[in-house]
Protein backbone atom coordinates (compact mmCIF):
# COMPACT_ATOMS: atom_id res chain seq x y z
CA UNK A 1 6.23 4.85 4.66
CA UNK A 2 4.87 2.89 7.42
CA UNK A 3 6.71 4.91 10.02
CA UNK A 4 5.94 8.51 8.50
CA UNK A 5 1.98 7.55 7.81
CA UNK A 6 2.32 6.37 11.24
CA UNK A 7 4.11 9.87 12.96
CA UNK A 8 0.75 11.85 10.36
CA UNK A 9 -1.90 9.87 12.40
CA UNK A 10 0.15 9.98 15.68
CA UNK A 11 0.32 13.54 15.62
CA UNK A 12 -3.86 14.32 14.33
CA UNK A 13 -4.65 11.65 17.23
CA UNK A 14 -2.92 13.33 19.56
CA UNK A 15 -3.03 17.14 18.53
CA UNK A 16 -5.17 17.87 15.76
CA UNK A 17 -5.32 17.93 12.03
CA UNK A 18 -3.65 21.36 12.52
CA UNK A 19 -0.82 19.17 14.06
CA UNK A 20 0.01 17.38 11.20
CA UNK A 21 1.79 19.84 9.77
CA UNK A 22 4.97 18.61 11.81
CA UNK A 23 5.66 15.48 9.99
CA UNK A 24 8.85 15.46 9.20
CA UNK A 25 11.73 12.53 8.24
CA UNK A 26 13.74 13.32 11.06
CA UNK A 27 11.22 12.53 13.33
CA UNK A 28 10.39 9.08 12.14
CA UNK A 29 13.58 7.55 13.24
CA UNK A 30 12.40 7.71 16.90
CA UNK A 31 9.62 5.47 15.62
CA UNK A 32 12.24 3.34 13.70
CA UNK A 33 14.16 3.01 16.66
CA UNK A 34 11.49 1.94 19.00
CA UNK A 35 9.90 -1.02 17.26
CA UNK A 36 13.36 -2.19 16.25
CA UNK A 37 14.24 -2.90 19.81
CA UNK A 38 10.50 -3.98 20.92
CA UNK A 39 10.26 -6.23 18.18
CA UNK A 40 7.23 -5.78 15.87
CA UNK A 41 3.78 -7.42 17.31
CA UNK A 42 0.42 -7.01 16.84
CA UNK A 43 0.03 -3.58 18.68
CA UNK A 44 2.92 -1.80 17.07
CA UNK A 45 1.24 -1.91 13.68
CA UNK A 46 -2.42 -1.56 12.56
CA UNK A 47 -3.98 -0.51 8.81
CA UNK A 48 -4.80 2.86 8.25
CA UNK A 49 -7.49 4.11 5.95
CA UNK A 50 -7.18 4.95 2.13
CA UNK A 51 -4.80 7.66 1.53
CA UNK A 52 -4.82 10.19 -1.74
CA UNK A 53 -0.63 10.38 -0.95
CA UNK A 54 -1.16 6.30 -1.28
CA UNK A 55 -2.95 6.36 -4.32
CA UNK A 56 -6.59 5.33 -2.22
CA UNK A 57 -4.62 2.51 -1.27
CA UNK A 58 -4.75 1.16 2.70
CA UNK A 59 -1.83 0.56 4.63
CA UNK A 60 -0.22 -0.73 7.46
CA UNK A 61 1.20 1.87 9.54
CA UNK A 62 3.55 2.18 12.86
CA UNK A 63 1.15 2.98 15.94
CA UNK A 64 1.47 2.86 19.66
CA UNK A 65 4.23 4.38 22.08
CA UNK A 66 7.13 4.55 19.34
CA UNK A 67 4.79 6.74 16.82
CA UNK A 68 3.61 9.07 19.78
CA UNK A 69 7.04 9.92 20.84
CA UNK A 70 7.75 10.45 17.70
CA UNK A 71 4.66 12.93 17.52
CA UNK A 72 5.48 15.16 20.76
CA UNK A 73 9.22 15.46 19.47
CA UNK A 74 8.56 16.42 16.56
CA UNK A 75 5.67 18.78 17.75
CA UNK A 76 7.99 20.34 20.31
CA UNK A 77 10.53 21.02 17.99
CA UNK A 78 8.33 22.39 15.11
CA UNK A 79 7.32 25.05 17.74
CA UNK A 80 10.54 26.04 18.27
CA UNK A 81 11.36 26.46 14.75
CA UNK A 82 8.00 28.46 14.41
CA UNK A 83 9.65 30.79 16.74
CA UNK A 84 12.79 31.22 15.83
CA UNK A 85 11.21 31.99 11.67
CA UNK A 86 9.20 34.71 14.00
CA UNK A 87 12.08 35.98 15.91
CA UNK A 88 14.26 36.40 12.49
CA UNK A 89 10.96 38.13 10.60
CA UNK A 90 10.91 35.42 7.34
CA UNK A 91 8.52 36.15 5.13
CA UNK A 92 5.01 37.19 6.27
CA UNK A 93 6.11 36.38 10.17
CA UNK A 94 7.74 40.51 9.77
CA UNK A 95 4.46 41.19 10.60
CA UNK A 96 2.96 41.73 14.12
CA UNK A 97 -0.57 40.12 14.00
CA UNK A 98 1.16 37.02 11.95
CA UNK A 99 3.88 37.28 14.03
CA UNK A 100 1.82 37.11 16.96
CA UNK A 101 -0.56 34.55 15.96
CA UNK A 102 2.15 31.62 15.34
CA UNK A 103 4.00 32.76 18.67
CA UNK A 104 0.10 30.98 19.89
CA UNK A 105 0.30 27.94 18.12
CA UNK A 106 3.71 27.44 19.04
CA UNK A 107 2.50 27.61 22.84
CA UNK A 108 -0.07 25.25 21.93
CA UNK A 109 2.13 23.12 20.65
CA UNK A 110 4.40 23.02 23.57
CA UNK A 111 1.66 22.56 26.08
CA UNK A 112 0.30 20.53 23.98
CA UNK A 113 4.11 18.06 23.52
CA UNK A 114 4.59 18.66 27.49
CA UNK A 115 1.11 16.69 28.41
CA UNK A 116 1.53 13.75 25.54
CA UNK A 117 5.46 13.44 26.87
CA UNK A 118 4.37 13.24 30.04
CA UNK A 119 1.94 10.20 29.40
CA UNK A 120 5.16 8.63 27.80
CA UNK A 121 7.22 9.66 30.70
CA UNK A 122 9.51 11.93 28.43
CA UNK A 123 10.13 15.27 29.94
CA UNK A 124 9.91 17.92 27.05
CA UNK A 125 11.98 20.39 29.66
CA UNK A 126 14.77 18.85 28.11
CA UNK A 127 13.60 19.65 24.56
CA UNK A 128 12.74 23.00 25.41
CA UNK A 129 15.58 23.88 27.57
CA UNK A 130 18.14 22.68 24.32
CA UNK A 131 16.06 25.53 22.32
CA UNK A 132 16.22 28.65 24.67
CA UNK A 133 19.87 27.79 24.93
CA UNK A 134 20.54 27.74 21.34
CA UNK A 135 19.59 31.50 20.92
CA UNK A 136 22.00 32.77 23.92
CA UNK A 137 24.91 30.87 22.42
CA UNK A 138 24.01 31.92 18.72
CA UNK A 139 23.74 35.76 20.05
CA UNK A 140 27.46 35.15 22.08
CA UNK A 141 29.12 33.33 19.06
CA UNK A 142 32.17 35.06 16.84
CA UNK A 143 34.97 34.14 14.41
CA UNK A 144 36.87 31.24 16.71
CA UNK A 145 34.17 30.05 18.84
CA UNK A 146 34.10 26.03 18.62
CA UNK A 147 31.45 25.01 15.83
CA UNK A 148 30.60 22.36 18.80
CA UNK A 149 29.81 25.04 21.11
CA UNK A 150 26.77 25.61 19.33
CA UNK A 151 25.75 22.45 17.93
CA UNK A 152 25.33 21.09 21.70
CA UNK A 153 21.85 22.47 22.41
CA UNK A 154 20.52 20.21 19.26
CA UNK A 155 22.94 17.71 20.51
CA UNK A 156 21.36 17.23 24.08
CA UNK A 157 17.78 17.22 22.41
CA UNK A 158 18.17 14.30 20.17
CA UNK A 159 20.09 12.68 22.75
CA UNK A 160 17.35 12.87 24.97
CA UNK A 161 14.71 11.55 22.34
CA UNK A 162 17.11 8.83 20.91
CA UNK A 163 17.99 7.38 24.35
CA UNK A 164 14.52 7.29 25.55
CA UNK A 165 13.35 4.86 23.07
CA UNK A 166 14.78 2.04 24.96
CA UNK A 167 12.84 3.04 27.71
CA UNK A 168 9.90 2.83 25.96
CA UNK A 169 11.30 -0.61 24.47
CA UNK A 170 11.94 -2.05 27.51
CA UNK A 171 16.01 -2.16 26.56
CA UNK A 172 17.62 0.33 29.75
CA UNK A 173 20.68 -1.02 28.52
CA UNK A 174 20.66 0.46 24.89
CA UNK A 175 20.25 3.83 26.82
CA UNK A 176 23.62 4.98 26.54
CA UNK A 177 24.97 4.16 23.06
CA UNK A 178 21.51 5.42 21.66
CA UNK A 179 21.98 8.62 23.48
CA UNK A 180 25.64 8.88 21.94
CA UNK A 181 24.24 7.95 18.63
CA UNK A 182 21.51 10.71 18.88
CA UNK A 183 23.80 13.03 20.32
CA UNK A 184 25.95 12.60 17.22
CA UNK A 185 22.67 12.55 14.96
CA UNK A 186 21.47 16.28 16.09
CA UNK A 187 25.29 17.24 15.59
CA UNK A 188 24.88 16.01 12.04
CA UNK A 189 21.51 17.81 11.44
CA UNK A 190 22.75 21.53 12.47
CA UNK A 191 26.23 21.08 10.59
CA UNK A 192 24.62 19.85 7.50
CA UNK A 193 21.57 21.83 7.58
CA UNK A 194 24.16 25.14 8.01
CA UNK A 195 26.21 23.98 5.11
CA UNK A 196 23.35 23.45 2.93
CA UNK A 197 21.96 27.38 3.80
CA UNK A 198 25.49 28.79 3.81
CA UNK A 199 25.64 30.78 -0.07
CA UNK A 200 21.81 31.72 0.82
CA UNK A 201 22.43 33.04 4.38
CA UNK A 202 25.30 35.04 2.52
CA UNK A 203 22.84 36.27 0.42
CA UNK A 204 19.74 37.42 2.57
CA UNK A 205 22.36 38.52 5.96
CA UNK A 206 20.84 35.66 8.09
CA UNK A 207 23.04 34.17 10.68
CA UNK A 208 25.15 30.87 10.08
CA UNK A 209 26.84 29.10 12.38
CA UNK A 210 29.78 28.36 9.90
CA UNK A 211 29.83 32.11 8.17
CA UNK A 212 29.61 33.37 12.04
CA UNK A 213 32.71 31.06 13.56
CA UNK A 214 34.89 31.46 10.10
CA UNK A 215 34.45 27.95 10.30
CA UNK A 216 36.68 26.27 7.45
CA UNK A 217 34.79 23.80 5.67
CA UNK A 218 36.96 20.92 5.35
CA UNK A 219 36.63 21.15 9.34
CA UNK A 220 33.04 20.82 8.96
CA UNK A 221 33.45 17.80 7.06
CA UNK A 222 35.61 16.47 9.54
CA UNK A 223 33.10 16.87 12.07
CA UNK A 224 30.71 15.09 9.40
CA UNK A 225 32.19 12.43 9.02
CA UNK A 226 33.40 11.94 12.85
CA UNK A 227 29.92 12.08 14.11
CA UNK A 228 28.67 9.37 11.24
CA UNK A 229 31.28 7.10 12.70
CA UNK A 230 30.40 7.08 15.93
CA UNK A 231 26.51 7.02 15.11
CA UNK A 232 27.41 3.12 13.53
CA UNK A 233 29.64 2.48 16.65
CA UNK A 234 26.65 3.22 19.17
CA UNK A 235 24.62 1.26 17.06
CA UNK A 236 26.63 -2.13 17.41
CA UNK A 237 26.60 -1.85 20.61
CA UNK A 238 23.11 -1.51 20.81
CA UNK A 239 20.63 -4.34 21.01
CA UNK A 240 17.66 -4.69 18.59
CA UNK A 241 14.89 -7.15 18.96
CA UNK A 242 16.46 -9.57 16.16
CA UNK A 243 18.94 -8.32 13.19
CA UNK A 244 16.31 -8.13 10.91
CA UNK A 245 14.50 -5.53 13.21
CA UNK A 246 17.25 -3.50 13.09
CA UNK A 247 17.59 -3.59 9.64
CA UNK A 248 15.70 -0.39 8.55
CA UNK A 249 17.44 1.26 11.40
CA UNK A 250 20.87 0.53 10.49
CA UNK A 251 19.64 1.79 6.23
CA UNK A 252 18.79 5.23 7.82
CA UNK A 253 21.28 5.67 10.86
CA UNK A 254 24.53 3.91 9.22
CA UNK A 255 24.38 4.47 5.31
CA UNK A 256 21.70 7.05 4.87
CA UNK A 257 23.50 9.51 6.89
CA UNK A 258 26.99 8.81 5.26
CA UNK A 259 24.76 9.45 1.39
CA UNK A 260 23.68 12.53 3.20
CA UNK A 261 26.95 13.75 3.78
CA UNK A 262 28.11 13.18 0.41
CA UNK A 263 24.66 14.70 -0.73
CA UNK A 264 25.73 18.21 0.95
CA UNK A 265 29.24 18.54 0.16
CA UNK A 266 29.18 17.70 -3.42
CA UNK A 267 31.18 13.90 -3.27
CA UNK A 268 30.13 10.64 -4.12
CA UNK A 269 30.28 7.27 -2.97
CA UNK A 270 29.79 5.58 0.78
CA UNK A 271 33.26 4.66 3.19
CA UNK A 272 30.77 1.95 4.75
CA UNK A 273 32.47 -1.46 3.64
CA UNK A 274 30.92 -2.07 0.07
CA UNK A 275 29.66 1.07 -0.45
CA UNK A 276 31.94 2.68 -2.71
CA UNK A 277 35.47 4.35 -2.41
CA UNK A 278 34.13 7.69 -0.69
CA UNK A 279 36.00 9.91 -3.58
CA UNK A 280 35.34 13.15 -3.80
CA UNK A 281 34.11 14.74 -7.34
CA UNK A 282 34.23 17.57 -6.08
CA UNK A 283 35.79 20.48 -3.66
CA UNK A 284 33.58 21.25 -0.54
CA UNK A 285 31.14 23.39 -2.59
CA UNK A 286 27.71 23.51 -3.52
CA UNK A 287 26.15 20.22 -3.78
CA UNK A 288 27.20 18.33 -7.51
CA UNK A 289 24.04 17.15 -9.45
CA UNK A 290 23.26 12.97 -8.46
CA UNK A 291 23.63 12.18 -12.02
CA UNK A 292 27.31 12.81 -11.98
CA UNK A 293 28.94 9.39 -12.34
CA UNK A 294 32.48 8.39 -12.22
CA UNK A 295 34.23 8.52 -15.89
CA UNK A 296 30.88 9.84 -16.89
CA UNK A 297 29.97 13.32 -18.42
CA UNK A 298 27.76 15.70 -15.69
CA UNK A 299 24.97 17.87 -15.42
CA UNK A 300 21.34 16.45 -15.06
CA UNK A 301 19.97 13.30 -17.66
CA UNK A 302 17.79 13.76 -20.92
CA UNK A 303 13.99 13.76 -20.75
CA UNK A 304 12.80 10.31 -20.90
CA UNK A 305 11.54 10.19 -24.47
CA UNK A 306 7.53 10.09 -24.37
CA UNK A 307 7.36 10.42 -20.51
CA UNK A 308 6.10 13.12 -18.25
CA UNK A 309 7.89 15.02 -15.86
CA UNK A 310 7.39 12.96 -12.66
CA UNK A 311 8.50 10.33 -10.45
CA UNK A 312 9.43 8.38 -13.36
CA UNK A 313 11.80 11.00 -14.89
CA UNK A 314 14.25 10.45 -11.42
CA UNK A 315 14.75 7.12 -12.19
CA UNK A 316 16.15 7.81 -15.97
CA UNK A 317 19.57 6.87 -15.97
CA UNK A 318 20.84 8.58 -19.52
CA UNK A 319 21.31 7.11 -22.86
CA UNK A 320 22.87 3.57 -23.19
CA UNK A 321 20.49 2.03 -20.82
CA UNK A 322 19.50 -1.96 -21.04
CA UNK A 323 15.99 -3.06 -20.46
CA UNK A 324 13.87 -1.40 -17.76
CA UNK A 325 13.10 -2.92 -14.58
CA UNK A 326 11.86 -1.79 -11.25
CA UNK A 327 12.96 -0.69 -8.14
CA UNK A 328 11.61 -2.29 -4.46
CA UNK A 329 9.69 0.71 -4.57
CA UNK A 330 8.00 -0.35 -7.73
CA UNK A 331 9.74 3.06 -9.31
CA UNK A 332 11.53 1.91 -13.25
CA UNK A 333 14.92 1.96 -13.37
CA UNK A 334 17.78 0.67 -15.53
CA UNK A 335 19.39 -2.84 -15.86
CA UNK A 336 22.35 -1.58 -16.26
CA UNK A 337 24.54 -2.56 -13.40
CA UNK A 338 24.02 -3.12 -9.50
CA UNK A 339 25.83 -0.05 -8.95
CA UNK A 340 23.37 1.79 -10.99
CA UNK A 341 19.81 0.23 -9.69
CA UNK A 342 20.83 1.01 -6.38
CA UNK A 343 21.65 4.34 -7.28
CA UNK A 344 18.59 4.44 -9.34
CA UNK A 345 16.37 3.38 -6.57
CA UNK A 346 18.10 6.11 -4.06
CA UNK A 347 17.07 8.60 -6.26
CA UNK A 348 13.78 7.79 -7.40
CA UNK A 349 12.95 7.37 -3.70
CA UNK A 350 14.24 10.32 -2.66
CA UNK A 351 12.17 12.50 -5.48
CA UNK A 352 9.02 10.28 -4.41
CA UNK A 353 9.46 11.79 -1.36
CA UNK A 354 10.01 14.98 -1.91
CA UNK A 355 6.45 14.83 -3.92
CA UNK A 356 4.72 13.65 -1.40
CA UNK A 357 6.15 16.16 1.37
CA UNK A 358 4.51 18.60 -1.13
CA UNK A 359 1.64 17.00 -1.24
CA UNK A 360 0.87 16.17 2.32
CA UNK A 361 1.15 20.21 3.03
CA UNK A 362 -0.92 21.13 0.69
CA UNK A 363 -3.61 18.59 1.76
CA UNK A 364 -3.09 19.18 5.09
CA UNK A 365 -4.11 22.74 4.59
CA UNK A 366 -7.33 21.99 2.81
CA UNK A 367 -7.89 20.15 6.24
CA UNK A 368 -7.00 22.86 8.11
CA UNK A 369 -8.97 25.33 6.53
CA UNK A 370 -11.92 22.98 6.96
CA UNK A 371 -11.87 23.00 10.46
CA UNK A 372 -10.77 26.30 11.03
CA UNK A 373 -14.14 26.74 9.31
CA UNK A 374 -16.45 24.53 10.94
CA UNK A 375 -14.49 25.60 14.58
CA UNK A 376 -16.03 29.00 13.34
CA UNK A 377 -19.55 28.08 12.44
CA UNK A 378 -19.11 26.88 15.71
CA UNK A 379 -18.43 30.02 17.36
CA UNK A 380 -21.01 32.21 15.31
CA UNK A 381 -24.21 29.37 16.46
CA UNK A 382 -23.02 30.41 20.10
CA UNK A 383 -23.35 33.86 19.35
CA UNK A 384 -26.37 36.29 19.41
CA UNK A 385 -28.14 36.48 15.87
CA UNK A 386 -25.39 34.43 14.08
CA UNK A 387 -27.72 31.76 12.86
CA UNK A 388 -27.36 32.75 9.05
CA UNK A 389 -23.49 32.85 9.47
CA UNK A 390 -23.77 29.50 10.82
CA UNK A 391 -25.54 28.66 8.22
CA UNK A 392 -23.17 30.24 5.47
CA UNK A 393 -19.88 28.65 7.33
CA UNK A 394 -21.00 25.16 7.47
CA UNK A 395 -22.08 25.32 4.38
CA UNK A 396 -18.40 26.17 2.86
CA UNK A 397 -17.11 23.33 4.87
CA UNK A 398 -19.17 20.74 3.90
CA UNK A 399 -18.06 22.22 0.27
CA UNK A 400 -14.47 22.21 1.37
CA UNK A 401 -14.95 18.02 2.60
CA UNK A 402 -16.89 17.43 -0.56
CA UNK A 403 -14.39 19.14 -2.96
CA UNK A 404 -11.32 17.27 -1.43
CA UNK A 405 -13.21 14.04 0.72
CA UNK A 406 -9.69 12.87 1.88
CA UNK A 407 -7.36 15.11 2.15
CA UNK A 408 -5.16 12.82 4.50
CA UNK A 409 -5.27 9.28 5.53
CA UNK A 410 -8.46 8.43 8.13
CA UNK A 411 -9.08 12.17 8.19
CA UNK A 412 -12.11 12.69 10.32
CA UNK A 413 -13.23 16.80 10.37
């Protein structure tokens, strides 16, 4: 949590509140990948203010050069998916003045990635070139075209962000393999990302890169597991700070992406040595539910008797269970073998995070909405006669800080 609390902050000190609304778990890894080659000291971490998300608990939390990349990455890139959700009419965006009002924000946000990239000397060109590409070779695609063809825009973007963390961590010679290892990383993203939204692209018309190519699937998982391969081939040959700094970015790079994988094509188990066999359960389909074990029956576990729905419900492991214990996450989970903690723990972590992704947008609106209010109040005491709408608008955001004090961690309206 340390990394994404840190890529929250980075992005409202940089950008806004408004900003915030960018986080994302792809983007922490460039903050991963930065203090694991610097080596953590006293400047790359600092303790961040009580957090609802945190239950009002401090923390410390990634700051500095590693968290601010981070920020104008994932800024950049969160304005060009604002576009392209504009440019294929989803949802409300089918309509001109919404339409027209995030095509604004997502300028701000690029002017906005272009000046805090340039203060890191990262040219967001790059990023931004990658993305009007992407759209030219989507619109040009057909039954045969390589898959690869169009995964290269995301490719070279990644690559680009990946390679210049060892810049920023003084490591020029981790350039290269951490430019193949994000080149194979933003590969990864479009193919499984396409795979996950192929029956509901089928359904609503949208375009897929797989449906659009005829792309067979087992090809795709090819390509899946190629490119997670060579991502834990450019990291050995990449040099962290120590092995234990590189630690948390081998878990997400190396066996995280390799779960992933097995996550969107329905199959179970890990091919990294002592992980599992890597046996499928399943043909390439629709993702199989997590609670499918080998020799075990399927579908999803019985309510925890006398629980809530929550958290706590992921970690249920079925009937037959030993005593309870608790994950490193502090999440209960079973005794009942080390094969089942660990798989325990994955999945209780993963549904903590999912509940707090949830929760971090909603609170990030209230935060929005306050200072979209008090920007306004603003506007109306600079006007002629608008003294009593002043009046009114503060007073609904001072209601709106009141109601909900701390939306996000050190939020200051």
């Amino acid at each position: 949590m340390a990394h994404l609390c840190g890529l929250c902050l980075a992005l409202r000190g940089d950008h806004g509140q408004f900003a915030r609304v960018a986080t994302n778990y792809d983007g922490l890894v460039i903050s991963v990948l930065v203090e694991a080659q610097a080596g953590r000291s006293d400047g790359w971490r600092r303790t961040a203010g009580p957090c609802p998300l945190r239950g009002m608990r401090t923390a410390s939390v990634a700051q500095g050069e590693g968290a601010r990349l981070a920020a104008t990455v994932s800024l950049v890139l969160a304005s060009a998916k604002v576009r392209d959700h504009v440019a294929d009419g989803d949802g409300a965006l089918a309509r001109r003045p919404v339409a027209a009002a995030a095509r604004r924000v997502a300028g701000r946000w690029d002017r906005a990635g272009e000046r805090s990239g340039a203060a890191l000397g990262f040219d967001t060109a790059l990023l931004l070139d990658a993305v009007g590409r992407q759209a030219e070779l989507e619109s040009h695609a057909g039954p045969g075209t390589p898959l690869l063809t169009i995964t290269e825009p995301t490719e070279t973007a990644t690559a680009a962000a990946f390679g210049h963390t060892a810049v920023l961590a003084g490591r020029p010679g981790n350039r290269a393999p951490l430019e193949e290892a994000g080149r194979l990383f933003g590969r990864l993203a479009h193919l499984l990302d396409a795979v996950e939204d192929l029956a509901q692209d089928a359904e609503t018309g949208a375009w897929n890169p797989i449906a659009a190519t005829g792309a067979d699937l087992a090809e795709v998982r090819r390509l899946c597991d190629d490119a997670v391969h060579g991502v834990r081939l450019a990291l050995k040959d990449t040099a962290f700070a120590s092995k234990g700094s590189g630690r948390l970015a081998h878990v997400l790079l190396a066996h995280e992406l390799e779960r992933a994988v097995d996550r969107t094509f329905g199959t179970t188990g890990c091919a990294h040595p002592g992980h599992g066999s890597g046996t499928p359960e399943s043909s390439y389909g629709p993702p199989q539910s997590p609670w499918i074990t080998p020799g075990g029956p399927g579908g999803a576990p019985p309510e925890p008797p006398g629980r809530r729905r929550g958290c706590s419900r992921a970690a249920w492991c079925g009937p037959g269970s030993a005593a309870p214990a608790r994950c490193a996450a502090g999440i209960r989970t079973t005794t009942r073998g080390a094969g089942s903690r660990a798989r325990a723990c994955a999945i209780s972590a993963v549904t903590a995070a999912t509940v707090v992704t949830a929760a971090a947008t909603a609170a990030t609106a209230v935060a929005a909405t306050a200072v979209m209010v008090v920007t306004a109040a603003a506007t109306a005491e600079r006007s002629t006669g608008g003294a009593l709408k002043c009046r009114r608008l503060s007073t609904a955001a001072s209601w709106l800080i009141a109601r909900f004090p701390a939306p996000l961690q050190d939020t200051e309206l």
